[in-house]
PDB file of N, CA and C in Angstrom:
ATOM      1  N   UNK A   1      65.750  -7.845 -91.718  1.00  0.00           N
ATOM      2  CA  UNK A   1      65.008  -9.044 -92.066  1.00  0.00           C
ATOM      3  C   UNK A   1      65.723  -9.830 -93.171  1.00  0.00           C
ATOM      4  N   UNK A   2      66.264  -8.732 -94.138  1.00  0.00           N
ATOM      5  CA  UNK A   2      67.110  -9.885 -95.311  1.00  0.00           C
ATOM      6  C   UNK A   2      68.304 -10.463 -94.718  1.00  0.00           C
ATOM      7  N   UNK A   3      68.935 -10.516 -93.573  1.00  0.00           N
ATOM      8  CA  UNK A   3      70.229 -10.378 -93.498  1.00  0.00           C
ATOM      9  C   UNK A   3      69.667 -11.482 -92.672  1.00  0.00           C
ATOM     10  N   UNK A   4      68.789 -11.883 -91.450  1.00  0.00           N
ATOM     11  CA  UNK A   4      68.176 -13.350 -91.072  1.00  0.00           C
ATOM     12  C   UNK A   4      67.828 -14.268 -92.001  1.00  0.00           C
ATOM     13  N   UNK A   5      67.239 -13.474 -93.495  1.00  0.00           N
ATOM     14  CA  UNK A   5      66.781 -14.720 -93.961  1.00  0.00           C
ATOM     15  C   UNK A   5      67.915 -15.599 -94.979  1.00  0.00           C
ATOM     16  N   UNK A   6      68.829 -13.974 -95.239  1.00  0.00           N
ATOM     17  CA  UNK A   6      69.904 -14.952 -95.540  1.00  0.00           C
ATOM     18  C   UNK A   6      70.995 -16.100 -95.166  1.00  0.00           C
ATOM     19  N   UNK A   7      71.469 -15.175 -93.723  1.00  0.00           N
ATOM     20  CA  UNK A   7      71.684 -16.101 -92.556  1.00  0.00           C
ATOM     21  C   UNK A   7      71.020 -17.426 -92.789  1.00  0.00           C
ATOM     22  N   UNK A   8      69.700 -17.479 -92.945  1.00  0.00           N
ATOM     23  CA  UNK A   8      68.927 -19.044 -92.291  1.00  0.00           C
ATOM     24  C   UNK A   8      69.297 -19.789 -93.545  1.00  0.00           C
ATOM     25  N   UNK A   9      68.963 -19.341 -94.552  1.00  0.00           N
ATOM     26  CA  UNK A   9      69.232 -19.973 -96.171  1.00  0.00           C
ATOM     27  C   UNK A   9      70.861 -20.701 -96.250  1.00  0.00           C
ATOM     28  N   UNK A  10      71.419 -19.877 -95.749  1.00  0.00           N
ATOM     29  CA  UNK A  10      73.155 -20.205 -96.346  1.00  0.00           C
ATOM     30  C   UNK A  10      73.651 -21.162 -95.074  1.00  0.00           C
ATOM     31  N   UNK A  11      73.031 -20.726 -93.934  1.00  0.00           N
ATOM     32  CA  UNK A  11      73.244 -21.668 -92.872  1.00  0.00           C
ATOM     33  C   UNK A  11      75.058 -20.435 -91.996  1.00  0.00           C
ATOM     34  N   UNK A  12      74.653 -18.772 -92.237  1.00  0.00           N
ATOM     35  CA  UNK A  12      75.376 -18.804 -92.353  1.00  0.00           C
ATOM     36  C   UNK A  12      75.789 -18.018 -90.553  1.00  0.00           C
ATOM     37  N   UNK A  13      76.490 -17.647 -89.684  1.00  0.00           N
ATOM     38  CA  UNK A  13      76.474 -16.605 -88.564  1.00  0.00           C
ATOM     39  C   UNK A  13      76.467 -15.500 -89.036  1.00  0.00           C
ATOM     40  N   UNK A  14      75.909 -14.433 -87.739  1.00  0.00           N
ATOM     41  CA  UNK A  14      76.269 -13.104 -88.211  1.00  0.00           C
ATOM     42  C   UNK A  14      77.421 -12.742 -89.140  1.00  0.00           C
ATOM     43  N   UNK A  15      78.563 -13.209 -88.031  1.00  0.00           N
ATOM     44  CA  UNK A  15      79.864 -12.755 -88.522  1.00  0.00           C
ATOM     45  C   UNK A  15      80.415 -13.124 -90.318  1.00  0.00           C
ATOM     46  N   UNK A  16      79.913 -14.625 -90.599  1.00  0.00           N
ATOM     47  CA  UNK A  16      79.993 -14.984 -92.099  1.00  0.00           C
ATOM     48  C   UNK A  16      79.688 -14.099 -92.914  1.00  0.00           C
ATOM     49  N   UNK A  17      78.276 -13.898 -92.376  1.00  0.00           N
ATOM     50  CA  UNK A  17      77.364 -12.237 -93.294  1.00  0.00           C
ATOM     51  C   UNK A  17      78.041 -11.385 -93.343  1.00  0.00           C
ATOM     52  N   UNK A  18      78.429 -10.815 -92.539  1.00  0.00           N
ATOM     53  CA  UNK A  18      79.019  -9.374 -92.254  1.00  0.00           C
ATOM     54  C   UNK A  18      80.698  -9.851 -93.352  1.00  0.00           C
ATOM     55  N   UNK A  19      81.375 -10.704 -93.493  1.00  0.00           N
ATOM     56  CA  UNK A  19      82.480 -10.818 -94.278  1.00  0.00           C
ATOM     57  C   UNK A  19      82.060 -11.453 -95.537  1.00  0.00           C
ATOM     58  N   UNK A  20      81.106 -11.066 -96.067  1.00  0.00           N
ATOM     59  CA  UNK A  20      80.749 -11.407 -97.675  1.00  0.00           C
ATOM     60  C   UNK A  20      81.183 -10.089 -98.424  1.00  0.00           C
ATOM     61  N   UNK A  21      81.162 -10.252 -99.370  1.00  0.00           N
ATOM     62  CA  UNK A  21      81.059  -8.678-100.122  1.00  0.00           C
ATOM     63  C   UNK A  21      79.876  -8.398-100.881  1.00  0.00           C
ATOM     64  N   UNK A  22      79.213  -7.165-100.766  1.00  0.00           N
ATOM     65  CA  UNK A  22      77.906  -6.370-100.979  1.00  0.00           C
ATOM     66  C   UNK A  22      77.369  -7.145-102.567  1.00  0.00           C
ATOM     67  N   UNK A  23      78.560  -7.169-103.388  1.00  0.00           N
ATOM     68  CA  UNK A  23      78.156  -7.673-104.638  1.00  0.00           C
ATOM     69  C   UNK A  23      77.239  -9.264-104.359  1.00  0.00           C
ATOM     70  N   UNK A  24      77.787  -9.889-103.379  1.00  0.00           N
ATOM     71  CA  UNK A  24      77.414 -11.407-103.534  1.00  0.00           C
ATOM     72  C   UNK A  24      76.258 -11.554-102.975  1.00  0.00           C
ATOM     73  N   UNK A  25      76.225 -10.622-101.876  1.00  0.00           N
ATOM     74  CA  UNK A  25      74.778 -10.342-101.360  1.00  0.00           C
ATOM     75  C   UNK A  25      73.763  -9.736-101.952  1.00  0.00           C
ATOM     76  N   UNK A  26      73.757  -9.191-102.750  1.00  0.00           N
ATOM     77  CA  UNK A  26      72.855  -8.109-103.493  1.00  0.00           C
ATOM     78  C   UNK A  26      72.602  -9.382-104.458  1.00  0.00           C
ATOM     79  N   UNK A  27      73.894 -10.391-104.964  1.00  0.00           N
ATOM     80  CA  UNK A  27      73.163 -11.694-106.090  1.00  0.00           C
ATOM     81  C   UNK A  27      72.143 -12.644-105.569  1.00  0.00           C
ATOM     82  N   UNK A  28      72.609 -12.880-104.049  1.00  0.00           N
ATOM     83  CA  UNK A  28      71.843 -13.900-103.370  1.00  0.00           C
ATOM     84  C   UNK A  28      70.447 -13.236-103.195  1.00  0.00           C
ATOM     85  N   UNK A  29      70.141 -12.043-102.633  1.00  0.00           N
ATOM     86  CA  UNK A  29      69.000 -11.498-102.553  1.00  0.00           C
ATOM     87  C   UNK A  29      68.146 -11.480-104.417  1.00  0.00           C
ATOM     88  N   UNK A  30      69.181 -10.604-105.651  1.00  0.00           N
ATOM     89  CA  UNK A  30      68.045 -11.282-106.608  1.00  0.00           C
ATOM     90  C   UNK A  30      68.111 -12.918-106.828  1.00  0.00           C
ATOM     91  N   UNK A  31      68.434 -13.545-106.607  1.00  0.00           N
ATOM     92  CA  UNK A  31      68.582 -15.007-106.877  1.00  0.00           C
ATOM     93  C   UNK A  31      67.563 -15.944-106.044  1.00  0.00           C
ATOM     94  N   UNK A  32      67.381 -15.395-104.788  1.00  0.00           N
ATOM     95  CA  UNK A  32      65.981 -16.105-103.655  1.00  0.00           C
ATOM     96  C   UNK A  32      64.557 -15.011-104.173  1.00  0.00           C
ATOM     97  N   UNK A  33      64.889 -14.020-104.507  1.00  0.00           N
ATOM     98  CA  UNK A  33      63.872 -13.566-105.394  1.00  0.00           C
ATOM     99  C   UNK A  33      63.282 -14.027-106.904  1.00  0.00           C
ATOM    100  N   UNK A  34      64.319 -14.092-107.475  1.00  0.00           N
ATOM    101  CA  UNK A  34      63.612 -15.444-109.036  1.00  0.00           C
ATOM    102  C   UNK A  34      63.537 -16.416-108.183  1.00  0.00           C
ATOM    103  N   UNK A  35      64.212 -17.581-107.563  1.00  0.00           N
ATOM    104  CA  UNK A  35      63.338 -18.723-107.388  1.00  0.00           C
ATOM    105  C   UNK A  35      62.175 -18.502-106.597  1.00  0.00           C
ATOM    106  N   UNK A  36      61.663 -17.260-105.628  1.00  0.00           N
ATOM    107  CA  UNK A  36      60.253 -17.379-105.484  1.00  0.00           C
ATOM    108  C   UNK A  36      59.434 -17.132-106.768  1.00  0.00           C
ATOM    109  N   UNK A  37      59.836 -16.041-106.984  1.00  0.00           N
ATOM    110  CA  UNK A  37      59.255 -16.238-108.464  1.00  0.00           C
ATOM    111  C   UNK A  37      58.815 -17.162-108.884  1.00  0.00           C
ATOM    112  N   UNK A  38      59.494 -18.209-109.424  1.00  0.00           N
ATOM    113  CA  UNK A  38      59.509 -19.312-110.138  1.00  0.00           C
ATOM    114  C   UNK A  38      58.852 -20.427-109.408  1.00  0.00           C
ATOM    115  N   UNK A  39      58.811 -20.632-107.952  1.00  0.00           N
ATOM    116  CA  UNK A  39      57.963 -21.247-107.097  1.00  0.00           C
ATOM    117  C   UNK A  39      56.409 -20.411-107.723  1.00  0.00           C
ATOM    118  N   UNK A  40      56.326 -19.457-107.105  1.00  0.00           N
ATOM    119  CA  UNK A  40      55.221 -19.189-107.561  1.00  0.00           C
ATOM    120  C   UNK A  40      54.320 -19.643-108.686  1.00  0.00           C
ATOM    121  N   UNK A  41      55.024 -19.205-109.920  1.00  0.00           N
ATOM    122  CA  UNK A  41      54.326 -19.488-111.243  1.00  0.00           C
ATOM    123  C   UNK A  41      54.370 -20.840-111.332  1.00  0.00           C
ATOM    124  N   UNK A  42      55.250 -22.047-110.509  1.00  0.00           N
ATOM    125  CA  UNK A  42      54.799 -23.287-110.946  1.00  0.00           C
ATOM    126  C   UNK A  42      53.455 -23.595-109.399  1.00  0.00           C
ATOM    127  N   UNK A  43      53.030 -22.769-108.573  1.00  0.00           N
ATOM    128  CA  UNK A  43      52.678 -23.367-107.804  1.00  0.00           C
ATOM    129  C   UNK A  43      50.826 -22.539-108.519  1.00  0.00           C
ATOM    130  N   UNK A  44      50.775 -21.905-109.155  1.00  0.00           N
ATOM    131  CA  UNK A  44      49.546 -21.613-110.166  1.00  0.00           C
ATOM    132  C   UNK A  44      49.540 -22.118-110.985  1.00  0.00           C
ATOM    133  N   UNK A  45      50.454 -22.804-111.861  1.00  0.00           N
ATOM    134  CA  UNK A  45      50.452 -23.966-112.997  1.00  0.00           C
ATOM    135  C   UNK A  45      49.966 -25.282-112.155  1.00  0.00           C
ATOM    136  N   UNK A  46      50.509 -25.761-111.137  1.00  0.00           N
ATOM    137  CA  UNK A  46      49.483 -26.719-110.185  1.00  0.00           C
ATOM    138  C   UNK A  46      48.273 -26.664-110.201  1.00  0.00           C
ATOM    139  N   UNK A  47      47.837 -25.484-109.611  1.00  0.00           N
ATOM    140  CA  UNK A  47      46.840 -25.247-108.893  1.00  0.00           C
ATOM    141  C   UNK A  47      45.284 -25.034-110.201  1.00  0.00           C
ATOM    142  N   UNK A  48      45.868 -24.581-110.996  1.00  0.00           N
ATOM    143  CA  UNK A  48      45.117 -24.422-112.531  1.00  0.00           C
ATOM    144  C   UNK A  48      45.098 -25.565-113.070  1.00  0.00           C
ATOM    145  N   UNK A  49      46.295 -26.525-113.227  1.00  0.00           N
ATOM    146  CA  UNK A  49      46.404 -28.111-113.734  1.00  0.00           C
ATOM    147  C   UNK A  49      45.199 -28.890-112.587  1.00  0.00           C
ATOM    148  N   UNK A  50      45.284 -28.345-111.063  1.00  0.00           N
ATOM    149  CA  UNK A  50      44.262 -29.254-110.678  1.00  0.00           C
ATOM    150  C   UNK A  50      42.875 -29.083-110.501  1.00  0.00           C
ATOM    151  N   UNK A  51      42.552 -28.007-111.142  1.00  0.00           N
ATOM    152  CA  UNK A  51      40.718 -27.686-111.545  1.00  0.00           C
ATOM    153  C   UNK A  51      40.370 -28.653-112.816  1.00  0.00           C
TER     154      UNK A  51
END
């Protein structure tokens, strides 16, 4: 499942994926993990700003 969603994100083919190295992938995976993060906490700062 991470390896599609990275695929879809980077725009990238199997084969691109498969010739990255583990380090850059392991950054991209924590890196789409803080910005959900960070989606998140601004999308409850919304949602609290609009009560």
């Amino acid at each position: 499942m991470v390896m599609a969603m990275i695929c879809e994100k980077m725009g990238w083919t199997y084969s691109e994926y498969v010739n990255q190295p583990d380090w850059f992938l392991q950054l991209l995976i924590m890196k789409f993990g803080a910005d959900a993060e960070h989606q998140n906490r601004l999308n409850k700062e919304l949602k609290h700003a609009s009560k």
